[in-house]
PDB file of N, CA and C in Angstrom:
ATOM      1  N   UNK A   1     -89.708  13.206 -35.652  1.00  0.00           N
ATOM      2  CA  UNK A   1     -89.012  13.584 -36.859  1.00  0.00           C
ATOM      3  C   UNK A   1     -89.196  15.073 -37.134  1.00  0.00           C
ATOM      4  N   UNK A   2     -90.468  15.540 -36.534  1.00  0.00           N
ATOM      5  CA  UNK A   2     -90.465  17.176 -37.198  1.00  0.00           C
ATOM      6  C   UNK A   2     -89.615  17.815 -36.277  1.00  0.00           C
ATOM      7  N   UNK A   3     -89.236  17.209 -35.083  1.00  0.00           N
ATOM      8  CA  UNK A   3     -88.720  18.052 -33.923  1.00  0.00           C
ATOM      9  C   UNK A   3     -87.372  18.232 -34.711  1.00  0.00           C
ATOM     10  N   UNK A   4     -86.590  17.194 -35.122  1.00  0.00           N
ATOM     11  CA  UNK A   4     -85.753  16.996 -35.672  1.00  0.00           C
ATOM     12  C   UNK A   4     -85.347  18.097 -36.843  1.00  0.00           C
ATOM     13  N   UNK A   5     -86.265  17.966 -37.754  1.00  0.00           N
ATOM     14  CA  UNK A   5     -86.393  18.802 -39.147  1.00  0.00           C
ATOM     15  C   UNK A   5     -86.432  20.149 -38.582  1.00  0.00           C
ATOM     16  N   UNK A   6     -87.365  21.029 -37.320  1.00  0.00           N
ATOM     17  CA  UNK A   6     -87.290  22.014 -37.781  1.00  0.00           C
ATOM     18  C   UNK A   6     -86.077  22.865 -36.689  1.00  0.00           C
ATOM     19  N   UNK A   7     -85.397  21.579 -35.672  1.00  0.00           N
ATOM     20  CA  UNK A   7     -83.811  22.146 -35.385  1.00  0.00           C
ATOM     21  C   UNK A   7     -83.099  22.281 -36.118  1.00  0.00           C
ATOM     22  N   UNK A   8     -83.222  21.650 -37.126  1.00  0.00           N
ATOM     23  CA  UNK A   8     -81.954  21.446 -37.711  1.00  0.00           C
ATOM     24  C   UNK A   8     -82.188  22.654 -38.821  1.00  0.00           C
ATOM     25  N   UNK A   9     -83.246  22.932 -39.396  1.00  0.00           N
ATOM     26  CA  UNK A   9     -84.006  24.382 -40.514  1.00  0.00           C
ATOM     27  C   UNK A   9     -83.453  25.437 -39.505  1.00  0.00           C
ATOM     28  N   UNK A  10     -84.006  25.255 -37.871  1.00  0.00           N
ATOM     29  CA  UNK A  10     -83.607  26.600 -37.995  1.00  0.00           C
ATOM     30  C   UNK A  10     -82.478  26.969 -36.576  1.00  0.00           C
ATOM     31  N   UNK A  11     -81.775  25.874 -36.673  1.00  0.00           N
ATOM     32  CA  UNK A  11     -80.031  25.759 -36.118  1.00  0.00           C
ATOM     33  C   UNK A  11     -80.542  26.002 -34.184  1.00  0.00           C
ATOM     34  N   UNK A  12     -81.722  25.641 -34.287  1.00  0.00           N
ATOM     35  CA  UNK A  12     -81.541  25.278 -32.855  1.00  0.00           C
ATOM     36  C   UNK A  12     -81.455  23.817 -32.251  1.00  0.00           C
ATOM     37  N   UNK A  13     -80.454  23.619 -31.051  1.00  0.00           N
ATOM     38  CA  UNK A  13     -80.402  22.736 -30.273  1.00  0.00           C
ATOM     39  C   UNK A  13     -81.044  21.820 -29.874  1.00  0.00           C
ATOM     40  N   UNK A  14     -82.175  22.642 -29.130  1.00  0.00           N
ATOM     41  CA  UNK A  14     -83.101  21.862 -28.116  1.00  0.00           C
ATOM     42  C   UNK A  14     -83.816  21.076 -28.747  1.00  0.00           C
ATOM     43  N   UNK A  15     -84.628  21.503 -29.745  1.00  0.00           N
ATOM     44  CA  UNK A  15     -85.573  20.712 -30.925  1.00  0.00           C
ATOM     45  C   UNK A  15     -84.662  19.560 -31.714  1.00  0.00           C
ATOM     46  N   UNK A  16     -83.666  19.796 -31.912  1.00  0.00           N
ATOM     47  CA  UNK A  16     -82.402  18.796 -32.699  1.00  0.00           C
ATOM     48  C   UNK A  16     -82.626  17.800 -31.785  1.00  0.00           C
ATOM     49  N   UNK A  17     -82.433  18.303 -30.090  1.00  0.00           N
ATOM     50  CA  UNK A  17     -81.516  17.294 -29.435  1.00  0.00           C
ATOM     51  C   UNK A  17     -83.511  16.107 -29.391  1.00  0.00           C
ATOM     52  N   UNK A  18     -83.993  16.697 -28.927  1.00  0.00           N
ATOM     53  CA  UNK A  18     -85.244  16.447 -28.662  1.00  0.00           C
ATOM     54  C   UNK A  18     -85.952  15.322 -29.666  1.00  0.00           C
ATOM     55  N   UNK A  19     -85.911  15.808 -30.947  1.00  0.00           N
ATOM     56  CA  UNK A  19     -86.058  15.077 -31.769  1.00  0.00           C
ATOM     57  C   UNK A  19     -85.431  13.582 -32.089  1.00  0.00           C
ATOM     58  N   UNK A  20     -84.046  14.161 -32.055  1.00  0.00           N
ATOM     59  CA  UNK A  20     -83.232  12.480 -32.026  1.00  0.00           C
ATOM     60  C   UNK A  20     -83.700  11.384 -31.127  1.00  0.00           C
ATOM     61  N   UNK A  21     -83.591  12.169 -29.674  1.00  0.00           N
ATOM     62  CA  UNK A  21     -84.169  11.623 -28.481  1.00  0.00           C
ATOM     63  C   UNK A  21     -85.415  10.551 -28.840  1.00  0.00           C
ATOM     64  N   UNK A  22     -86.639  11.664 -29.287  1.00  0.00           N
ATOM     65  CA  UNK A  22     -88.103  10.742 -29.854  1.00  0.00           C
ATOM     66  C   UNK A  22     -88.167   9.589 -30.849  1.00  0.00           C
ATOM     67  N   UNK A  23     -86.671   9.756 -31.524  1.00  0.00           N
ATOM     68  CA  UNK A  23     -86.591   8.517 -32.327  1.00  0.00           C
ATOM     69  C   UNK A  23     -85.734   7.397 -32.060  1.00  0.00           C
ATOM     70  N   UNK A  24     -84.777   7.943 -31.018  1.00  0.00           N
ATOM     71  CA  UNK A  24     -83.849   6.711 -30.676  1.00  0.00           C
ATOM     72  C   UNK A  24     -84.732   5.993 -29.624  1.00  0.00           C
ATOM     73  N   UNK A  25     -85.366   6.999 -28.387  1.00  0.00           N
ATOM     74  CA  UNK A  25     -85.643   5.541 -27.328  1.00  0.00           C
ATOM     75  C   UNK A  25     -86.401   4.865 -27.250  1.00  0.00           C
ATOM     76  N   UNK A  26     -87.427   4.429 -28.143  1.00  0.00           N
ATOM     77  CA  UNK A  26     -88.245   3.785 -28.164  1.00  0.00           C
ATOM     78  C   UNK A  26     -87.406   2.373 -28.643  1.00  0.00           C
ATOM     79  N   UNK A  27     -86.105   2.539 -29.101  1.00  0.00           N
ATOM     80  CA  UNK A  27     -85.194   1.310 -29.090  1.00  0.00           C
ATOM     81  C   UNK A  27     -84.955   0.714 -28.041  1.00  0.00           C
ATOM     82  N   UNK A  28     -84.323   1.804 -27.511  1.00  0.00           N
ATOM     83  CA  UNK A  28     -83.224   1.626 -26.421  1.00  0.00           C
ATOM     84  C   UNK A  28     -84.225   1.178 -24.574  1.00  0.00           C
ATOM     85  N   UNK A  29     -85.727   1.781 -24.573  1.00  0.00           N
ATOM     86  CA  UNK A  29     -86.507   1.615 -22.967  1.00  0.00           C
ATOM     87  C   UNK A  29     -87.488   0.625 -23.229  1.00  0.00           C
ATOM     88  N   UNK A  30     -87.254  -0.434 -23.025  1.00  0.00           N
ATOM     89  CA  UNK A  30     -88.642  -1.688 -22.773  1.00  0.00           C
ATOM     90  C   UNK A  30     -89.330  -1.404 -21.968  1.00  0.00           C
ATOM     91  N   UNK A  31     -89.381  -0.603 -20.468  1.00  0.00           N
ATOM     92  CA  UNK A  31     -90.539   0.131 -19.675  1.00  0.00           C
ATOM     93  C   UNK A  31     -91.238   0.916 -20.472  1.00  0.00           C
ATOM     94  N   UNK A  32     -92.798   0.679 -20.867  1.00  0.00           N
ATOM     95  CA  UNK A  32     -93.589   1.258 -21.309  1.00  0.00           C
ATOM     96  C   UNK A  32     -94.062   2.341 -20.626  1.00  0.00           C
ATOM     97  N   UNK A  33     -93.899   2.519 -19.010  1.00  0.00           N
ATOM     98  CA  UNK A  33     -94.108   3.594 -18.158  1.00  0.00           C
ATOM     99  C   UNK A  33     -93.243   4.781 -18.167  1.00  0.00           C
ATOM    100  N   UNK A  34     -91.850   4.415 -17.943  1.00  0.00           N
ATOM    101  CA  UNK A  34     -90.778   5.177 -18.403  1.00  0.00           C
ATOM    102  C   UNK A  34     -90.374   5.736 -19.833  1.00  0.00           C
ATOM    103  N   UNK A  35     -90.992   4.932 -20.622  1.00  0.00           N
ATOM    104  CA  UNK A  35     -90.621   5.856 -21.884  1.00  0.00           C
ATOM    105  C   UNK A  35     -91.802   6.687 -22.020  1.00  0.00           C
ATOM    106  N   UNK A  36     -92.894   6.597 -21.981  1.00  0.00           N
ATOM    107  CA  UNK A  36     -94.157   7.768 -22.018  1.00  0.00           C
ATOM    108  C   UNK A  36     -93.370   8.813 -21.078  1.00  0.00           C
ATOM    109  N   UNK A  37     -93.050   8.274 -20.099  1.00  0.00           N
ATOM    110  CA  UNK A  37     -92.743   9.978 -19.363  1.00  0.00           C
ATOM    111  C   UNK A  37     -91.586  10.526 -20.011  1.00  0.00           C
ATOM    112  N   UNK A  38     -90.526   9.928 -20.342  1.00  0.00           N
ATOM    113  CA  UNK A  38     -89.465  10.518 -21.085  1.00  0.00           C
ATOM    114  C   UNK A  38     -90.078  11.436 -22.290  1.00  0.00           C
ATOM    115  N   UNK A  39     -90.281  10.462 -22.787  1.00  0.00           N
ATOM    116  CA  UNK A  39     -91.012  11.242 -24.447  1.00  0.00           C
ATOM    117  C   UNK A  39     -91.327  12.638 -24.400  1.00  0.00           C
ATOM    118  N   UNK A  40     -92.561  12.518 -23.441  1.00  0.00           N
ATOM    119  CA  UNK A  40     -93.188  13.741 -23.180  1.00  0.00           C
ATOM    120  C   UNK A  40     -92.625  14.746 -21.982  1.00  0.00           C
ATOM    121  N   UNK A  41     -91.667  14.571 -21.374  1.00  0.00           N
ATOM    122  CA  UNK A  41     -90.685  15.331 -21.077  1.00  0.00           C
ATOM    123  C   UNK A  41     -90.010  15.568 -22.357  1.00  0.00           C
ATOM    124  N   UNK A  42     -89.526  15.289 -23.317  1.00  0.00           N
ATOM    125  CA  UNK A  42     -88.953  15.571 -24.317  1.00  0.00           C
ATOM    126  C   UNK A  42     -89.714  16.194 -25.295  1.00  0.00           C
ATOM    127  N   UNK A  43     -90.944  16.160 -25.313  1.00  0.00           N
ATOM    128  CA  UNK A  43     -91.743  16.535 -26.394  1.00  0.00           C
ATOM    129  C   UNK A  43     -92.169  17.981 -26.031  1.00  0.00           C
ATOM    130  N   UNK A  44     -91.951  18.331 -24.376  1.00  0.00           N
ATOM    131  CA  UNK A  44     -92.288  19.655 -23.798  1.00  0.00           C
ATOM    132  C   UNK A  44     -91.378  20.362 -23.386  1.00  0.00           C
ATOM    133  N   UNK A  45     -89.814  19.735 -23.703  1.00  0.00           N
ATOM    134  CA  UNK A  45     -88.601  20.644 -23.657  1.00  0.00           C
ATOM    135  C   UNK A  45     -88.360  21.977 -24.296  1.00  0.00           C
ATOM    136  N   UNK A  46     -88.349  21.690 -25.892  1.00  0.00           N
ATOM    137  CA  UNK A  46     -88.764  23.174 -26.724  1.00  0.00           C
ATOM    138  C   UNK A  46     -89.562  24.272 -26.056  1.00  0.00           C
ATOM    139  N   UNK A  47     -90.570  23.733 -25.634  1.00  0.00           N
ATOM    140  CA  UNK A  47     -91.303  24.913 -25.135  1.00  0.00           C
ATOM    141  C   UNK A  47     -90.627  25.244 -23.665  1.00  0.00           C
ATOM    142  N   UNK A  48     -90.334  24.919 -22.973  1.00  0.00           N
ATOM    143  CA  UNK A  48     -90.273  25.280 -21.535  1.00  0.00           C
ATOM    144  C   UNK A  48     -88.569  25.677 -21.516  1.00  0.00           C
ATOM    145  N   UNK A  49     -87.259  25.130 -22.511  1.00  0.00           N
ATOM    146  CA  UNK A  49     -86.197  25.557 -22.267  1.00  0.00           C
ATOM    147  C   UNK A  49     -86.138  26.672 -23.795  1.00  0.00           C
ATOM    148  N   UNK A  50     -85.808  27.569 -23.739  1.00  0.00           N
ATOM    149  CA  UNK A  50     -85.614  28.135 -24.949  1.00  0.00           C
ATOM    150  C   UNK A  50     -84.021  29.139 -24.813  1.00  0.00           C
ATOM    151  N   UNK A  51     -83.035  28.043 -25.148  1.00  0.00           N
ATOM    152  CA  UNK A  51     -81.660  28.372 -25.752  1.00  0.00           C
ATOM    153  C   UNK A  51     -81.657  28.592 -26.923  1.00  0.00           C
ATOM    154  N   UNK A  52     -80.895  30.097 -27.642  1.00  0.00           N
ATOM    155  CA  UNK A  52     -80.878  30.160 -28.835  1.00  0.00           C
ATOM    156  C   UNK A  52     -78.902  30.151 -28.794  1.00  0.00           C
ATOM    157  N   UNK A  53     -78.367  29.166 -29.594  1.00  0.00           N
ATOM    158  CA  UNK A  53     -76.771  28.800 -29.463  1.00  0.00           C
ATOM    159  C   UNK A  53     -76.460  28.663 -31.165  1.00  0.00           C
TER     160      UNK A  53
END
């Protein structure tokens, strides 16, 4: 949710997209192996891609 909050404060993408991501798939992946790695591929996107759009 903060990933969420502070794309959207401060009109970047990656953190927006990132954020949604951390809250939708824990719906959507019943592999408990596969969603840890997703997540945290997602949780270390912000830092490692930095698009300002």
């Amino acid at each position: 949710m903060a990933y969420f909050m502070y794309g959207k404060k401060q009109q970047k993408v990656v953190p927006l997209i990132s954020g949604v991501g951390l809250c939708v798939l824990p719906y959507v992946i019943d592999n408990n192996t596969v969603l840890i790695c997703v997540c945290v591929g997602l949780a270390i996107a912000p830092f490692v891609i930095n698009i300002d759009l």
